[in-house]
Protein backbone atom coordinates (compact mmCIF):
# COMPACT_ATOMS: atom_id res chain seq x y z
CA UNK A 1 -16.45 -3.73 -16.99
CA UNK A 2 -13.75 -2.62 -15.27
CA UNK A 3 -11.84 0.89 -15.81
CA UNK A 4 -8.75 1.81 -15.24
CA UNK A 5 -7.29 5.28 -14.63
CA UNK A 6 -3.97 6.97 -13.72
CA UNK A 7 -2.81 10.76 -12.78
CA UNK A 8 -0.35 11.71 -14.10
CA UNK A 9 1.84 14.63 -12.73
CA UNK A 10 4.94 16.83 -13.33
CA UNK A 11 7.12 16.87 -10.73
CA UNK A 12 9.62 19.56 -10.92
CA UNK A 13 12.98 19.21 -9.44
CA UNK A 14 15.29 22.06 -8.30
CA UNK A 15 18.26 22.28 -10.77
CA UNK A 16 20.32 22.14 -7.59
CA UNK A 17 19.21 18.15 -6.98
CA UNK A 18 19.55 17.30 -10.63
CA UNK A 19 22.17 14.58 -10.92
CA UNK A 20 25.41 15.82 -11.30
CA UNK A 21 26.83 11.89 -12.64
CA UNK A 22 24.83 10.40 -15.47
CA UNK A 23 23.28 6.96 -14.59
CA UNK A 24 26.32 5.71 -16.73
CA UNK A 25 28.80 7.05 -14.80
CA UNK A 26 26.85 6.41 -11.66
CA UNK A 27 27.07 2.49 -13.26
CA UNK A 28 30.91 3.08 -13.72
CA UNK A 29 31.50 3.74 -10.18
CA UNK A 30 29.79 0.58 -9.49
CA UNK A 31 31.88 -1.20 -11.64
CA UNK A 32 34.96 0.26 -10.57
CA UNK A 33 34.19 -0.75 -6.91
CA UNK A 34 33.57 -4.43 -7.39
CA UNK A 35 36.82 -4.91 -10.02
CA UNK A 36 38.81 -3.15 -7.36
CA UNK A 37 37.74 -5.28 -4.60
CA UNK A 38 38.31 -8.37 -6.73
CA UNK A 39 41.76 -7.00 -7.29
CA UNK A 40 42.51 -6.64 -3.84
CA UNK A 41 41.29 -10.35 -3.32
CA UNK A 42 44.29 -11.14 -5.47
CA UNK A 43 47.35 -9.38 -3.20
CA UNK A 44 49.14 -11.50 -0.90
CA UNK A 45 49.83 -9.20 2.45
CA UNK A 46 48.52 -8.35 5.74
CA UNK A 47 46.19 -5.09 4.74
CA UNK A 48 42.55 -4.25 4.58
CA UNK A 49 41.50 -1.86 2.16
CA UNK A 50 38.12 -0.05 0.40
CA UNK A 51 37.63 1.12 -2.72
CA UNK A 52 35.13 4.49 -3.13
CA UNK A 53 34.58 5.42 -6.64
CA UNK A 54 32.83 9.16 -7.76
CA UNK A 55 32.68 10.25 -10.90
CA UNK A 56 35.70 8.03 -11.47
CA UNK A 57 37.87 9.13 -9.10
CA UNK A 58 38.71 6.40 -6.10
CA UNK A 59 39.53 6.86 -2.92
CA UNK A 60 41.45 4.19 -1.40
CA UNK A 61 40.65 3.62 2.38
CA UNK A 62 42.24 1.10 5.13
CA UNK A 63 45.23 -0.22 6.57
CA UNK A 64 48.51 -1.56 5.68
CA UNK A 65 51.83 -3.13 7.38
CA UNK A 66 53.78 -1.81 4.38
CA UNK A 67 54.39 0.78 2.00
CA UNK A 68 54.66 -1.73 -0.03
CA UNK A 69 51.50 -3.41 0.02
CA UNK A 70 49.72 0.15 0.01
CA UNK A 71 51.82 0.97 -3.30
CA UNK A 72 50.71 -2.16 -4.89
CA UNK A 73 46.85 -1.63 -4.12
CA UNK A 74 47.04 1.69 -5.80
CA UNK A 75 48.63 -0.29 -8.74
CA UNK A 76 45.94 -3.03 -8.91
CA UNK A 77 43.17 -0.48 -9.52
CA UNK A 78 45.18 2.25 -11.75
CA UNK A 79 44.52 -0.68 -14.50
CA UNK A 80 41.09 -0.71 -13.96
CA UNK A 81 39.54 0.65 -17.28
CA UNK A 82 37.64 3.92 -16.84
CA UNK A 83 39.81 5.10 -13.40
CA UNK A 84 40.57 9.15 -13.73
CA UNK A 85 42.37 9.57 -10.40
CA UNK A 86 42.88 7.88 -7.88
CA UNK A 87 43.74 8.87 -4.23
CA UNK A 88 45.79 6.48 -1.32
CA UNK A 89 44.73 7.27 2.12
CA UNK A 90 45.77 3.79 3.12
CA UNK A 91 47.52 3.97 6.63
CA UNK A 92 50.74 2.32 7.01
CA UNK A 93 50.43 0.85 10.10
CA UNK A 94 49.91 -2.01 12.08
CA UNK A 95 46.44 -3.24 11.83
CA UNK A 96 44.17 -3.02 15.18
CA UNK A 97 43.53 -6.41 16.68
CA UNK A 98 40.02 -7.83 16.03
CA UNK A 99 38.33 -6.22 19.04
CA UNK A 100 39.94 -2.61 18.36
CA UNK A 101 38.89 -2.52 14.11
CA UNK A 102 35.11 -3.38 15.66
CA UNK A 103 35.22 0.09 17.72
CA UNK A 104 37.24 1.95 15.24
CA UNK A 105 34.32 0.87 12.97
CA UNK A 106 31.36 1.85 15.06
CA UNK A 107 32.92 5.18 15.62
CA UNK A 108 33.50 5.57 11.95
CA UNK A 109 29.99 4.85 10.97
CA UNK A 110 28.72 6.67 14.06
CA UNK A 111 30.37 9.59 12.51
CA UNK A 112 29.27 9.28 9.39
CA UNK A 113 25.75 9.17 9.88
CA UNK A 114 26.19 12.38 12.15
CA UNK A 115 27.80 14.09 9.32
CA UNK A 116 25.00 12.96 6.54
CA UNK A 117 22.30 13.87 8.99
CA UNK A 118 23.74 17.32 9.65
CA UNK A 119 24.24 17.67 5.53
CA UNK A 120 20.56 17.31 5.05
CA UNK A 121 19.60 19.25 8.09
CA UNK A 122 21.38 22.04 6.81
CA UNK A 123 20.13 21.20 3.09
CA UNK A 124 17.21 23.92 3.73
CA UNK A 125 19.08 26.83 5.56
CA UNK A 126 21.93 27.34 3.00
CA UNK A 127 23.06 26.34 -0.60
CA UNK A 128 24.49 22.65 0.51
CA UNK A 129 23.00 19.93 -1.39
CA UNK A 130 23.74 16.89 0.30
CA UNK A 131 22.57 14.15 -1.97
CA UNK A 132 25.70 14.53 -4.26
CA UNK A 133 28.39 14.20 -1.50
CA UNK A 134 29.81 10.78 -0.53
CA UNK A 135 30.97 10.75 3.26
CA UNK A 136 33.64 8.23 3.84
CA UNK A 137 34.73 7.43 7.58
CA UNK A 138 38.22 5.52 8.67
CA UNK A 139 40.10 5.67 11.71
CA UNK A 140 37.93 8.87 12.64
CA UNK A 141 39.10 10.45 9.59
CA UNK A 142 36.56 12.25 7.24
CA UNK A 143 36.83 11.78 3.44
CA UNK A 144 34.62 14.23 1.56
CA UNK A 145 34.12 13.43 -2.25
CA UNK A 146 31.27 15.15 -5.10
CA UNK A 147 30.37 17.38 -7.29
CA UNK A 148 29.92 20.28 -5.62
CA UNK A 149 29.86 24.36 -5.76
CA UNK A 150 32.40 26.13 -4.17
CA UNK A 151 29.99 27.22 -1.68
CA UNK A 152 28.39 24.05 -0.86
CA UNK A 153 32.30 22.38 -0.43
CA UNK A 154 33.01 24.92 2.42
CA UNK A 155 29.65 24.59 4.05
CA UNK A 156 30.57 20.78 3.78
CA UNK A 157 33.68 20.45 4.78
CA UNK A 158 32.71 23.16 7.94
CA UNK A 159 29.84 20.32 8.85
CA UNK A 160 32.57 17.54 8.80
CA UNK A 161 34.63 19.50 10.58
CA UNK A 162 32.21 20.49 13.77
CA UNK A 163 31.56 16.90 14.04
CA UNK A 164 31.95 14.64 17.39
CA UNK A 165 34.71 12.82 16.99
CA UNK A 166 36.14 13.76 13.78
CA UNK A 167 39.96 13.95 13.74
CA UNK A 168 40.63 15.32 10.60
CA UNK A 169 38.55 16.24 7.24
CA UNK A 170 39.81 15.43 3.72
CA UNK A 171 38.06 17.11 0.43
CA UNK A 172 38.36 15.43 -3.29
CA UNK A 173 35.45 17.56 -4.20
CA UNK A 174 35.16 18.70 -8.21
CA UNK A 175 34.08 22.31 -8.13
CA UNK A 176 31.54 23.34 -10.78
CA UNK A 177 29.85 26.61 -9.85
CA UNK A 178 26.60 26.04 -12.34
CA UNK A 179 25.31 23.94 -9.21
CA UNK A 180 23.82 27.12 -7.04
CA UNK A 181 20.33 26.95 -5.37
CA UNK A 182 18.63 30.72 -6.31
């Protein structure tokens, strides 16, 4: 005979870390990404471009040779259903040669994993909680997006900004105050 058993235990979770999206909206953002990127598939231009979605609200990352093209990105995915808002950091500029975009890249990513590994470092010495902000890095140019508390936006954006090699921080953070470690 063989017997089976399990534990079973309660694992509480700081209100703090609760999920601030629902898994439907999480889904959403998903969904938003991959139409977006299809969209982009379907514009005729020289331009690169991402598509971040949180909560519903996109950030739109990457290089263009014209206003132009950048204006009609931003009008490809303001008719994708379920879009709130919807923000165009696309560069107009000439887009780096092969070799230069690789760099760029590394340096953006290199950044970005300083800045999430600072976020969680600082998780336990102040009211930040890192696991609802989204860190996007372009050109050396630090996109901040979540839903946040007032006081965990400032201690973010101060992080970003303290960073090697950032040049600039950007914030699209929705402020709800009920998120507060005790």
């Amino acid at each position: 005979t063989l017997l089976a058993c399990s534990t079973t235990s309660i694992i509480a979770v700081p209100s703090y870390i609760e999920y601030r999206r629902t898994t439907g909206v999480q889904v959403e953002d998903q969904t938003i990404e991959f139409k977006a990127t299809y969209e982009f598939q379907q514009i005729a231009g020289n331009f690169s471009a991402s598509a971040t979605s949180y909560n519903q609200n996109v950030l739109l990352t990457g290089e263009s040779e014209s206003q132009e093209l950048k204006d009609k990105v931003e009008s490809s995915v303001a008719k994708i259903e379920g879009v709130k808002a919807i923000y165009n950091e696309i560069l107009v500029t000439k887009p780096l040669a092969l070799k230069d975009k690789v760099k760029s890249k590394a340096k953006d990513y290199g950044i970005t994993t300083n800045i999430k590994a600072r976020l969680f470092k600082e998780e336990t010495e102040s009211n930040l909680s890192p696991v609802h902000i989204k860190v996007v890095t372009e050109r050396q140019i630090v996109h901040l997006m979540g839903i946040v508390s007032a006081k965990e936006a400032e201690e973010a954006e101060q992080i970003a900004k303290t960073s090697k090699g950032v040049v600039k921080v950007k914030t699209y953070f929705e402020i709800d105050n009920k998120y507060k470690k005790n």
